[in-house]
N, C-alpha and C. Protein backbone atom coordinates (compact mmCIF):
# COMPACT_ATOMS: atom_id res chain seq x y z
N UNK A 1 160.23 72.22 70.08
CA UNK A 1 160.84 73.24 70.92
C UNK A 1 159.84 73.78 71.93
N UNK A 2 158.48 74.10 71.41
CA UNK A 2 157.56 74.29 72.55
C UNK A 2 157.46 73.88 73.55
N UNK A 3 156.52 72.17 73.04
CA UNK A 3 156.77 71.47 73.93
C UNK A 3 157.64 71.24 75.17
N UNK A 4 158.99 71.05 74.56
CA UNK A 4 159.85 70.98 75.58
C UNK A 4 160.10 72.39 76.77
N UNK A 5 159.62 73.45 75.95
CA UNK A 5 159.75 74.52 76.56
C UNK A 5 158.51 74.74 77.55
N UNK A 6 157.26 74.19 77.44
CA UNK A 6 156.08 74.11 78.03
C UNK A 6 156.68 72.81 79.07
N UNK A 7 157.42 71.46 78.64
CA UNK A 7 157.87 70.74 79.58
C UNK A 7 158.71 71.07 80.65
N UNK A 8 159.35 72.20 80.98
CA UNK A 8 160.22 72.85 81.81
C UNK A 8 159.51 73.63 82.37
N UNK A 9 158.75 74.90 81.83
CA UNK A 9 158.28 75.26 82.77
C UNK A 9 156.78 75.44 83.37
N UNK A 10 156.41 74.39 82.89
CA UNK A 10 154.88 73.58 83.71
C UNK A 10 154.96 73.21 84.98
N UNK A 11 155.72 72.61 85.62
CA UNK A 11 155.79 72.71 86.93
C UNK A 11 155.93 73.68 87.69
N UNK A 12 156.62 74.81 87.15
CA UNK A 12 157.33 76.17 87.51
C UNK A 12 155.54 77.15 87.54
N UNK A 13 154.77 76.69 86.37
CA UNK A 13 154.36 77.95 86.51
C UNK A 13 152.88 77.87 87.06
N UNK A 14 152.29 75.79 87.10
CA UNK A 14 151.40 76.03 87.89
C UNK A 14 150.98 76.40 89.15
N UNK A 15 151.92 75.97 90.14
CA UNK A 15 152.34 76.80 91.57
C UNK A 15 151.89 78.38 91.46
N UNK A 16 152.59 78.58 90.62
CA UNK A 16 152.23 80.48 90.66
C UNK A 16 150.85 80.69 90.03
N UNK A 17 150.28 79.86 88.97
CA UNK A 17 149.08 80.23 88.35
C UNK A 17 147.80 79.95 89.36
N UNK A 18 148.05 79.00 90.22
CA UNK A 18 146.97 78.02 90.96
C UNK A 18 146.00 79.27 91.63
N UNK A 19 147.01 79.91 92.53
CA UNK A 19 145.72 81.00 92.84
C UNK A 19 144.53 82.28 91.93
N UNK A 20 145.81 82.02 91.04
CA UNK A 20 144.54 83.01 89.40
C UNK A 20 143.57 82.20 89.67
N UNK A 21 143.89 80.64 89.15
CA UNK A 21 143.20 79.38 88.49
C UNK A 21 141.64 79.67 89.74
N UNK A 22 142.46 79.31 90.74
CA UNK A 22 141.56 78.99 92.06
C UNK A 22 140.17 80.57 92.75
N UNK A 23 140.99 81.48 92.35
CA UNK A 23 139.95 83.29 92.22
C UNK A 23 139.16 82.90 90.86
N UNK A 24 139.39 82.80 89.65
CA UNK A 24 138.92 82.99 88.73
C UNK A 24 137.52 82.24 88.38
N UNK A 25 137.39 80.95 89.04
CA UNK A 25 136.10 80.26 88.60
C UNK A 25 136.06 79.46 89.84
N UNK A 26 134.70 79.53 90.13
CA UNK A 26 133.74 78.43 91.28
C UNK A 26 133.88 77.04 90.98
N UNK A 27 133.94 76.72 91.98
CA UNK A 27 133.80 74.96 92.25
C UNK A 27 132.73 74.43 91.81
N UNK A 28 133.26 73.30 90.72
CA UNK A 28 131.99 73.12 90.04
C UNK A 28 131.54 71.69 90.71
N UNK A 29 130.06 70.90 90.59
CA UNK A 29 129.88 69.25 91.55
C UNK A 29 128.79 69.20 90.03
N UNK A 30 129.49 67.78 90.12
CA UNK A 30 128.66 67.08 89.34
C UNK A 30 128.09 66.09 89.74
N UNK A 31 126.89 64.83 88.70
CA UNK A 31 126.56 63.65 89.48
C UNK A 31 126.21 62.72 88.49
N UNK A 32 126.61 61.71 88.64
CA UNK A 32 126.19 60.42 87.88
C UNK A 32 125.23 59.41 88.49
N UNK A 33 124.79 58.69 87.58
CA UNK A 33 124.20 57.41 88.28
C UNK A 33 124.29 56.16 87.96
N UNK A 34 124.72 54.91 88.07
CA UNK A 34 124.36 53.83 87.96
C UNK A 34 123.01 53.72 88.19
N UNK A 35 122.12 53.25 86.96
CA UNK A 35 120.71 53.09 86.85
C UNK A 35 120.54 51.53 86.56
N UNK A 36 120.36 50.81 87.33
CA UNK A 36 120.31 49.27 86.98
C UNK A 36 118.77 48.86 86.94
N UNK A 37 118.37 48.13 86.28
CA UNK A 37 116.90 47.77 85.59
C UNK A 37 116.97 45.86 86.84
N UNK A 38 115.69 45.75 86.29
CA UNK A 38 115.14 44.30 87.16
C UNK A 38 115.98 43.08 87.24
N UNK A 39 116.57 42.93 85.70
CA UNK A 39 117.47 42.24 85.38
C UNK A 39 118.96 42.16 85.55
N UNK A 40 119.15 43.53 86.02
CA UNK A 40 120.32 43.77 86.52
C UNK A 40 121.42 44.32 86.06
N UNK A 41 120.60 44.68 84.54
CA UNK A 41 121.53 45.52 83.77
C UNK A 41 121.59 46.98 84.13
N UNK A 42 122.87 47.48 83.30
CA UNK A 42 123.35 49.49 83.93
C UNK A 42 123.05 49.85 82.75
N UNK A 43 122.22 51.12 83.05
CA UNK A 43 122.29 51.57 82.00
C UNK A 43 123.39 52.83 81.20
N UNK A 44 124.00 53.02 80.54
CA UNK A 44 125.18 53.54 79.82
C UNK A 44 124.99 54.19 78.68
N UNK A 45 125.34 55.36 78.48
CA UNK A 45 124.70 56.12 77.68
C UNK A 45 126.30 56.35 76.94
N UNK A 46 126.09 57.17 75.16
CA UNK A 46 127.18 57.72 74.97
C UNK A 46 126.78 59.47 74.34
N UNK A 47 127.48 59.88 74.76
CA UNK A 47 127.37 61.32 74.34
C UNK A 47 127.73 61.87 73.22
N UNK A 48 127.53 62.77 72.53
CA UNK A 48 127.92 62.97 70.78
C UNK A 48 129.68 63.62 70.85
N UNK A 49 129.77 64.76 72.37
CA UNK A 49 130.50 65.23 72.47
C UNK A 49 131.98 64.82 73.10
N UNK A 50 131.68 63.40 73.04
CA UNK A 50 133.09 62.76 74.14
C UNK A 50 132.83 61.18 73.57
N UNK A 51 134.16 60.81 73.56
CA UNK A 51 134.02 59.24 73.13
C UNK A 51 133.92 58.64 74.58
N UNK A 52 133.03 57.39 74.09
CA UNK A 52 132.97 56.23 75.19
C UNK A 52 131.69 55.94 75.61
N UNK A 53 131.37 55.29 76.24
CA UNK A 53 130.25 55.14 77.44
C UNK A 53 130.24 55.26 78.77
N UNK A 54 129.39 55.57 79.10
CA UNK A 54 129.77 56.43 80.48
C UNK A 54 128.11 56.63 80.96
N UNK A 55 128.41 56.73 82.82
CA UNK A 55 126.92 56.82 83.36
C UNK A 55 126.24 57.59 83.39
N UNK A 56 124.88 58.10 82.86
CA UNK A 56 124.18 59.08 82.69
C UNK A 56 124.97 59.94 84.11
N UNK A 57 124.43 61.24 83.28
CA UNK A 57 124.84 62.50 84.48
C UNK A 57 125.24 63.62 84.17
N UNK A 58 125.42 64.55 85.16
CA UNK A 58 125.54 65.85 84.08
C UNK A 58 126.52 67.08 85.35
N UNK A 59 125.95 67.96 85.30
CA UNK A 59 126.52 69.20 86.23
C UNK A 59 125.26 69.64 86.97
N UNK A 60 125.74 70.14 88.77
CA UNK A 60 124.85 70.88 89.09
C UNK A 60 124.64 71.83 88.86
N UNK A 61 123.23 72.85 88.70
CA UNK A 61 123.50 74.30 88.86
C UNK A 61 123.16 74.44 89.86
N UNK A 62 123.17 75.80 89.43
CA UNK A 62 123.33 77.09 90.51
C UNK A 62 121.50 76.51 91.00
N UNK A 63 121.34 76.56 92.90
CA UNK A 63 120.17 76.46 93.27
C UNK A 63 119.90 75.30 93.27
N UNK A 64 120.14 74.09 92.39
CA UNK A 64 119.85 72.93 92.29
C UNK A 64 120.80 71.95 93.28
N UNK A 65 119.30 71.29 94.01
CA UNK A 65 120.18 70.30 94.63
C UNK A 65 121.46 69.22 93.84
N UNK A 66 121.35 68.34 94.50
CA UNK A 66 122.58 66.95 93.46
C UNK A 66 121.52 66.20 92.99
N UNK A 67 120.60 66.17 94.19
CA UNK A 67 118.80 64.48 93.80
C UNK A 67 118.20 65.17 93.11
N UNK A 68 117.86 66.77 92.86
CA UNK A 68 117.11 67.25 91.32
C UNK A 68 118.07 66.98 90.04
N UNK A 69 119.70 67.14 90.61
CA UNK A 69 120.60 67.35 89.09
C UNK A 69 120.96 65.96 88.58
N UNK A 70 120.55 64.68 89.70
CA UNK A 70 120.67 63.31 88.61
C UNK A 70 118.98 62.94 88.32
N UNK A 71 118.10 63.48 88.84
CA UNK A 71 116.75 63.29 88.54
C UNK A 71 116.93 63.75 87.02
N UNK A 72 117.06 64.79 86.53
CA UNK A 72 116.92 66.16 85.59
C UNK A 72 117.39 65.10 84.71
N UNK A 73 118.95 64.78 85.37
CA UNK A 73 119.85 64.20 83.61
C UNK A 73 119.46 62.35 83.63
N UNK A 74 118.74 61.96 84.64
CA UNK A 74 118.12 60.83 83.71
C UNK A 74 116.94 60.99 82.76
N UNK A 75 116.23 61.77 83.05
CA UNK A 75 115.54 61.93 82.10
C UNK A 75 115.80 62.62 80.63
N UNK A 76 117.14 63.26 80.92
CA UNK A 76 117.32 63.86 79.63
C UNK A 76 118.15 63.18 78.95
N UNK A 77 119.03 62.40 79.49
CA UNK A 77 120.10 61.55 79.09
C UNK A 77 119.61 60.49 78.76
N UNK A 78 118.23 59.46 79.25
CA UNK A 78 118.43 58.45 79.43
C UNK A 78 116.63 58.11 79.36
N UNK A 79 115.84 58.99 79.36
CA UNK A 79 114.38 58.83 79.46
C UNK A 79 114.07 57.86 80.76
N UNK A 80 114.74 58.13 81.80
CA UNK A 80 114.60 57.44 82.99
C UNK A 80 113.51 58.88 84.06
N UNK A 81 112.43 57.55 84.70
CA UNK A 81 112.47 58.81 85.42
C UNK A 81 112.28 57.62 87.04
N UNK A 82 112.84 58.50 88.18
CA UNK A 82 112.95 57.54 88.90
C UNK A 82 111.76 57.35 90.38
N UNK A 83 111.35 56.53 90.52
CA UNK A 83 110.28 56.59 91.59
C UNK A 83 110.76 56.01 93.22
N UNK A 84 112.07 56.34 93.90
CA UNK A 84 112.54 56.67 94.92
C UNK A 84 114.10 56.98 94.57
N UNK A 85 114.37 57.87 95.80
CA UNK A 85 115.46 58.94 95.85
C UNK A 85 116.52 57.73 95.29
N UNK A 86 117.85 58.04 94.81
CA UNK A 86 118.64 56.83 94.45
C UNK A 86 119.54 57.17 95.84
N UNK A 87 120.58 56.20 96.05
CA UNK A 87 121.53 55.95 96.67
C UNK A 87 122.24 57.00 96.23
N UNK A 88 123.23 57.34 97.58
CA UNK A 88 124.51 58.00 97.33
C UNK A 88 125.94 57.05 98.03
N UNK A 89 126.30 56.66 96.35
CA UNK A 89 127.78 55.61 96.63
C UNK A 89 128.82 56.47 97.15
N UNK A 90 129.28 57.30 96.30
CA UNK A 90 130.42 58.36 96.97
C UNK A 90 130.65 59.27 96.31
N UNK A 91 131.44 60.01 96.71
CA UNK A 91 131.85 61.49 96.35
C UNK A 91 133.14 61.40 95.82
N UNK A 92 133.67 61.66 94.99
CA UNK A 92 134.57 62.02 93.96
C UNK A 92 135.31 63.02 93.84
N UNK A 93 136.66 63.19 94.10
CA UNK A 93 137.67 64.33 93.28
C UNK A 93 137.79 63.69 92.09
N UNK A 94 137.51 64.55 91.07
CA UNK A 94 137.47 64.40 89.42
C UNK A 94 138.57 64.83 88.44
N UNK A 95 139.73 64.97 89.15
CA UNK A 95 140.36 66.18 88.08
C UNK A 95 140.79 66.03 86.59
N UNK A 96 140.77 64.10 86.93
CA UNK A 96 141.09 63.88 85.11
C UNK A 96 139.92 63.85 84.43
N UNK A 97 138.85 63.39 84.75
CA UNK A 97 137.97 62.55 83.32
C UNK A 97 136.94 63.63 83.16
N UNK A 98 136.83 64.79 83.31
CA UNK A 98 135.69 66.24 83.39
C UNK A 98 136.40 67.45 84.17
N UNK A 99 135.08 68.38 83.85
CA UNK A 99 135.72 69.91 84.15
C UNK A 99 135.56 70.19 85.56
N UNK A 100 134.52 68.97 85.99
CA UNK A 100 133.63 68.85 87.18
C UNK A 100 134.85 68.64 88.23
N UNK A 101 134.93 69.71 89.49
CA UNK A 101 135.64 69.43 90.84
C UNK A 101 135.78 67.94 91.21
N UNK A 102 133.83 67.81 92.06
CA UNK A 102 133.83 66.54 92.32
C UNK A 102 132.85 66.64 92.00
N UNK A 103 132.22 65.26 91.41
CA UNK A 103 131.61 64.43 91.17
C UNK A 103 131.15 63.55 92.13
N UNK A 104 129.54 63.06 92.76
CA UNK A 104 128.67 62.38 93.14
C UNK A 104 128.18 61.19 92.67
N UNK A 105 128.72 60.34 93.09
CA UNK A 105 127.71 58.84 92.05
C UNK A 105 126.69 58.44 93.23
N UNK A 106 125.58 57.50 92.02
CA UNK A 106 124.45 58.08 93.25
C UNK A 106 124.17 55.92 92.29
N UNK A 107 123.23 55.40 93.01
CA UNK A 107 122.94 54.41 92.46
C UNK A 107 121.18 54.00 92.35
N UNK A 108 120.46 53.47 92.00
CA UNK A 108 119.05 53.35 91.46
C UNK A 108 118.66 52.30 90.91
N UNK A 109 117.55 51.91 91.85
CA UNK A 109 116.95 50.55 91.11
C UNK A 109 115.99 50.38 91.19
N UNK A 110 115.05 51.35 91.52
CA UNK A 110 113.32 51.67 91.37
C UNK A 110 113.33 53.17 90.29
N UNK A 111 112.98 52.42 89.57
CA UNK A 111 112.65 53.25 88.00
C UNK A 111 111.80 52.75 86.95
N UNK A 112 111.10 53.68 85.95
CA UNK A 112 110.56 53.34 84.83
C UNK A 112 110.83 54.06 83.52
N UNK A 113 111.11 53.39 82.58
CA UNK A 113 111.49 54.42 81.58
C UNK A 113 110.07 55.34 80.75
N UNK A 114 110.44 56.70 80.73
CA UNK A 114 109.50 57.46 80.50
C UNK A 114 109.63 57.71 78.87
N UNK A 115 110.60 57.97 78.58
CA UNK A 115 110.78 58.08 76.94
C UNK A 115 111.35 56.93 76.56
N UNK A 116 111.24 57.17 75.02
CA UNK A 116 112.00 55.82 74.30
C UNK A 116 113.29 56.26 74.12
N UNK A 117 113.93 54.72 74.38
CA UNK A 117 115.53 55.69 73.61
C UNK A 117 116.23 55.81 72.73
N UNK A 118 116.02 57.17 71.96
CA UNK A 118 116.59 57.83 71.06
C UNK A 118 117.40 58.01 71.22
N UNK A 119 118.56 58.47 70.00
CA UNK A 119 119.65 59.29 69.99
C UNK A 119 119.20 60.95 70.18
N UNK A 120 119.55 61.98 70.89
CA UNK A 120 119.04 63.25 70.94
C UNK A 120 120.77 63.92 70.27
N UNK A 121 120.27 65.08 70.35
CA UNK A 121 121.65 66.16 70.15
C UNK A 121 122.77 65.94 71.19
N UNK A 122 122.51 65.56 71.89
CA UNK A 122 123.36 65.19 72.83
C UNK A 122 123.87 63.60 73.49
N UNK A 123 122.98 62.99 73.12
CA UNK A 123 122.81 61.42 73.12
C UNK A 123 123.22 60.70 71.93
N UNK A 124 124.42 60.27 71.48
CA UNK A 124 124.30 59.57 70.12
C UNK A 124 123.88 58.06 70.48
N UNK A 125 124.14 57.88 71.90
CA UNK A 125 123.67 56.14 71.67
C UNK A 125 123.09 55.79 73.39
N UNK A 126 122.17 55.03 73.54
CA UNK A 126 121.83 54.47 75.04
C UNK A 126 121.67 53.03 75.02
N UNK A 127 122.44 52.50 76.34
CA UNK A 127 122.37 51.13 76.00
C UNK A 127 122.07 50.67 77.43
N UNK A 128 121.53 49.15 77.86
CA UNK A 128 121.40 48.67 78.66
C UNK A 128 122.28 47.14 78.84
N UNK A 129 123.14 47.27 79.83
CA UNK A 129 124.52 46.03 79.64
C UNK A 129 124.64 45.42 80.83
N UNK A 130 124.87 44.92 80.87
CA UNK A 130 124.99 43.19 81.84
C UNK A 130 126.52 44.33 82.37
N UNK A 131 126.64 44.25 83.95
CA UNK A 131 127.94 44.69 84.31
C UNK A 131 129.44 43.98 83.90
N UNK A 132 128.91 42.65 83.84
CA UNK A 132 129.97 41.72 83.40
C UNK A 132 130.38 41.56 81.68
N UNK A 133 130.01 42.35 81.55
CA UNK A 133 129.94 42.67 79.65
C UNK A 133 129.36 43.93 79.37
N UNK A 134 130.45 44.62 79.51
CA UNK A 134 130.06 46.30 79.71
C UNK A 134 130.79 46.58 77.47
N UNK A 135 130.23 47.35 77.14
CA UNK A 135 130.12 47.46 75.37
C UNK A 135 131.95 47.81 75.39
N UNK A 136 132.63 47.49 74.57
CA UNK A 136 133.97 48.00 73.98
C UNK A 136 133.37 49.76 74.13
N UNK A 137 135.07 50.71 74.49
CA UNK A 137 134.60 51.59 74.52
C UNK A 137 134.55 52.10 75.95
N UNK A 138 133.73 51.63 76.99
CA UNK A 138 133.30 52.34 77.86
C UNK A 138 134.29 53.00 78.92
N UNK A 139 134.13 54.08 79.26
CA UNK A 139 135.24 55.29 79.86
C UNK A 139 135.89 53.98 81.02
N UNK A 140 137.38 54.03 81.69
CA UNK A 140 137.84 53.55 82.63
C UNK A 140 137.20 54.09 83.73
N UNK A 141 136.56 55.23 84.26
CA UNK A 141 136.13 55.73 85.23
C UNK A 141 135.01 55.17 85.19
N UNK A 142 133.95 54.48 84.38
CA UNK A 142 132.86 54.13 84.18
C UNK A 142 133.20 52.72 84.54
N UNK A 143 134.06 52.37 84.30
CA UNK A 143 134.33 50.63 84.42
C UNK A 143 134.92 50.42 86.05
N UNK A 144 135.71 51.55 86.51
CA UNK A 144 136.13 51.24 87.83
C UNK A 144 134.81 51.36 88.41
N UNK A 145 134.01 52.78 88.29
CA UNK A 145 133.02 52.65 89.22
C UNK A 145 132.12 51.59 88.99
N UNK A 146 131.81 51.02 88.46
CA UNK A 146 130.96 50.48 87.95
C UNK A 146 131.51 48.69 88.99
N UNK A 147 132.76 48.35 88.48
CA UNK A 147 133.36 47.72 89.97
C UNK A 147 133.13 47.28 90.91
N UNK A 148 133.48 48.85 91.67
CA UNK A 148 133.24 49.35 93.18
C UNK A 148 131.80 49.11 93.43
N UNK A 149 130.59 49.24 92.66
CA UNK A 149 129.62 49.49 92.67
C UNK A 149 129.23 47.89 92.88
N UNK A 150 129.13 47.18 92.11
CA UNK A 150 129.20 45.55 91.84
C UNK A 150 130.23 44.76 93.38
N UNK A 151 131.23 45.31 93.81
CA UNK A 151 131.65 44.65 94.67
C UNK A 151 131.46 45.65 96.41
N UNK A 152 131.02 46.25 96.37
CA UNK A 152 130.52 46.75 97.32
C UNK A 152 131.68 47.95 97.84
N UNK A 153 133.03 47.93 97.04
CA UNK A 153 134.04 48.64 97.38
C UNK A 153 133.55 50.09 98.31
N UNK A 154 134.57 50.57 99.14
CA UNK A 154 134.84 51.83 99.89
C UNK A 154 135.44 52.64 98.52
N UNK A 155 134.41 53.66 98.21
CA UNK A 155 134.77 54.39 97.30
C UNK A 155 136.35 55.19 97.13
N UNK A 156 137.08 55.13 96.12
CA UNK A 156 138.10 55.45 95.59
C UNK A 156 138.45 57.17 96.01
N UNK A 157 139.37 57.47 95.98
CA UNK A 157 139.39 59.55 96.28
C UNK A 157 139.43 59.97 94.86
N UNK A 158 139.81 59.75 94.11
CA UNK A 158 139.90 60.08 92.81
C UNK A 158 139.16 59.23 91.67
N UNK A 159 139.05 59.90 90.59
CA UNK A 159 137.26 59.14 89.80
C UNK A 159 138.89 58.42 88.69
């Protein structure tokens, strides 16, 4: 009965809620990276808090550029640290797969790994995969971009 009652008037009531929604909290940008190694593998991390695999990355803050906020989360995500700026593939409206507005994918292939990789509190698994044999599992947004990325695609409007 809910349901159905939430199915009727969900259309009805986001229209009217959108401007609460839209006053109430700041636009949030996030950023990922495709981190590809010599061989040509991506590297793909999984998080403790979300199923799948998916490209290192995280949220900007407040003050922080986007090239400090995927610098920051390879190293924390991924013990990457990178020795020139990475690429910026494209910019992203996000609204399904995160809390994140839009999202930045950025790409990298001058790097060295600085830590070993562990599982952390936040890291249950890091892996390094051939694009063409990406692990069971890995997010659809991770596999499209990942794609686009491999075929040179004009980035998508939506992640």
């Amino acid at each position: 009965m809910a349901g159905n009652l939430l199915a009727l008037l969900g259309p009805r009531l986001k229209p009217a809620l959108f401007p609460y929604w839209l006053l109430s909290r700041g636009m949030t940008l996030g950023v990922r990276c495709a981190a590809f190694d010599v061989d040509g593998r991506i590297c793909l991390v999984k998080h403790t808090y979300t199923p799948g695999w998916h490209l290192p990355g995280g949220g900007v803050e407040p003050g922080e550029t986007a090239l400090q906020a995927v610098a920051k989360e390879l190293v924390e995500e991924a013990g990457i640290t990178l020795r020139e700026a990475p690429e910026l593939f494209g910019v992203y409206a996000n609204q399904a797969a995160s809390r994140r507005d839009h999202v930045l994918v950025y790409t990298a292939r001058n790097w060295h790994q600085t830590l070993p990789l562990l599982p952390t509190r936040e890291i249950a698994e890091i892996g390094m995969y051939d694009p063409a044999g990406l692990p069971p599992g890995t997010s659809r947004g991770t596999v499209r971009r990942i794609e686009e990325i491999m075929e040179e695609q004009v980035p998508a409007l939506v992640w």
